[in-house]
Protein backbone atom coordinates (compact mmCIF):
# COMPACT_ATOMS: atom_id res chain seq x y z
CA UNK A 1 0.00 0.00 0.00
CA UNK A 2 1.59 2.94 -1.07
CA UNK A 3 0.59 6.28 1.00
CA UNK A 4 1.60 9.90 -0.19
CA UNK A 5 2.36 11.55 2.86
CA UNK A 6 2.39 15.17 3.43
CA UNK A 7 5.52 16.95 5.15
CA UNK A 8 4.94 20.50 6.73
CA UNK A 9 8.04 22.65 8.92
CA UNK A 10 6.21 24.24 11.67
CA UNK A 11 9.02 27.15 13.11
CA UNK A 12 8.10 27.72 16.78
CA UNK A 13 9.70 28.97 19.93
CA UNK A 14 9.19 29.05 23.68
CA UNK A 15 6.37 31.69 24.97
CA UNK A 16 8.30 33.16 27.35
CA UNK A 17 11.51 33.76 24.98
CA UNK A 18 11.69 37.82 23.55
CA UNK A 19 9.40 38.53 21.13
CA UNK A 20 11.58 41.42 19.49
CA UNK A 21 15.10 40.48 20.57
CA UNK A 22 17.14 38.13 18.63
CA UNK A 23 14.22 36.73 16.43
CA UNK A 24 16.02 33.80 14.73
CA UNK A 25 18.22 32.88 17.63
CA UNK A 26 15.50 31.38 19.75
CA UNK A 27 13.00 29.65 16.87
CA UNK A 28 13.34 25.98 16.53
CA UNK A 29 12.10 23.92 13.51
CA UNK A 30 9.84 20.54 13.92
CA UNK A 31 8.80 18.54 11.08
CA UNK A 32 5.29 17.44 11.24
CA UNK A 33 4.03 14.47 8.53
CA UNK A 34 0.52 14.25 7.94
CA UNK A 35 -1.40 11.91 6.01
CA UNK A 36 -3.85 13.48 2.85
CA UNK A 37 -6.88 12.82 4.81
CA UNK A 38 -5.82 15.26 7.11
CA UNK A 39 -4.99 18.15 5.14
CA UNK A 40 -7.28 17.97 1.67
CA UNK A 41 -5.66 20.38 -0.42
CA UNK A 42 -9.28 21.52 -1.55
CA UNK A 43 -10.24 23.62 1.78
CA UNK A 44 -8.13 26.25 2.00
CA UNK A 45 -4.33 27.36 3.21
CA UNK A 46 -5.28 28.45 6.57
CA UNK A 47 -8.11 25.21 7.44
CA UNK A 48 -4.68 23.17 5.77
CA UNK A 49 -2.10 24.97 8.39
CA UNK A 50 -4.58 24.70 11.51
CA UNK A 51 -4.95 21.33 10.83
CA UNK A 52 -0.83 21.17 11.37
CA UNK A 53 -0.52 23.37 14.28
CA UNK A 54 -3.25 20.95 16.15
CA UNK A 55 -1.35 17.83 15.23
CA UNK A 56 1.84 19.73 16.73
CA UNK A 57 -0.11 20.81 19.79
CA UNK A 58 -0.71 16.90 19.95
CA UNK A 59 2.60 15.63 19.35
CA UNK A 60 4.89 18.29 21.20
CA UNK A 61 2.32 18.69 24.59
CA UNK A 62 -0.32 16.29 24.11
CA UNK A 63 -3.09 17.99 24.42
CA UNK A 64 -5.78 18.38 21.35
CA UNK A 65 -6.00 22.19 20.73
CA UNK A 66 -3.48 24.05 22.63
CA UNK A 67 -3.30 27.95 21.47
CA UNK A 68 -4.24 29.52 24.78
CA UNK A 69 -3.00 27.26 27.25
CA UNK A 70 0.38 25.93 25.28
CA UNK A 71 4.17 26.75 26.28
CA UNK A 72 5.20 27.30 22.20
CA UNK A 73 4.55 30.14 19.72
CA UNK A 74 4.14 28.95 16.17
CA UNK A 75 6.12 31.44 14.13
CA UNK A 76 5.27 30.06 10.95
CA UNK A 77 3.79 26.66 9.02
CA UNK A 78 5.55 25.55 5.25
CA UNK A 79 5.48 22.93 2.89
CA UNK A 80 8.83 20.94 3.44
C-alpha cells in the first residue's frame, strides 16, 4: 500500500523567549508528517495549516487544541 504523505516545517519557539530580541536565535524547527486525509488540499491554506498546528499541539504537549494554554509560539507553518 503505497501512502503519499504530506511533510509541513512548523518554526516555533518558547512563549516566554523575547518577542523582538534576537528573532532567529531562539525559533526551533519541527517537522510534522501528515497523512492526505488530514490536510485535503481543496479547503483552504489556513483550514490546511490549523490542521498542522493541532497535530503539533498533539505531538509536542499532548493535548488536542493548545493555542491559549500551550508553552510554544508557532512562528510560521511551510510545505517541506
Amino acid at each position: 500500500m503505497k501512502r503519499n504523505l504530506i511533510v509541513y516545517k512548523v518554526d516555533y519557539k518558547l512563549k516566554s523567549d523575547s518577542w523582538h530580541q534576537d528573532r532567529e536565535k531562539f525559533i526551533k524547527t519541527k517537522r510534522i508528517v501528515m497523512e492526505p486525509y488530514e490536510v485535503p488540499q481543496k479547503t483552504g491554506y489556513w483550514l490546511n495549516h490549523n490542521n498542522v498546528e493541532k497535530k503539533f499541539a498533539k505531538q509536542m504537549m499532548g493535548i488536542e487544541d493548545g493555542y491559549w494554554d500551550s508553552r510554544y509560539r508557532v512562528m510560521r507553518v511551510r510545505k517541506a
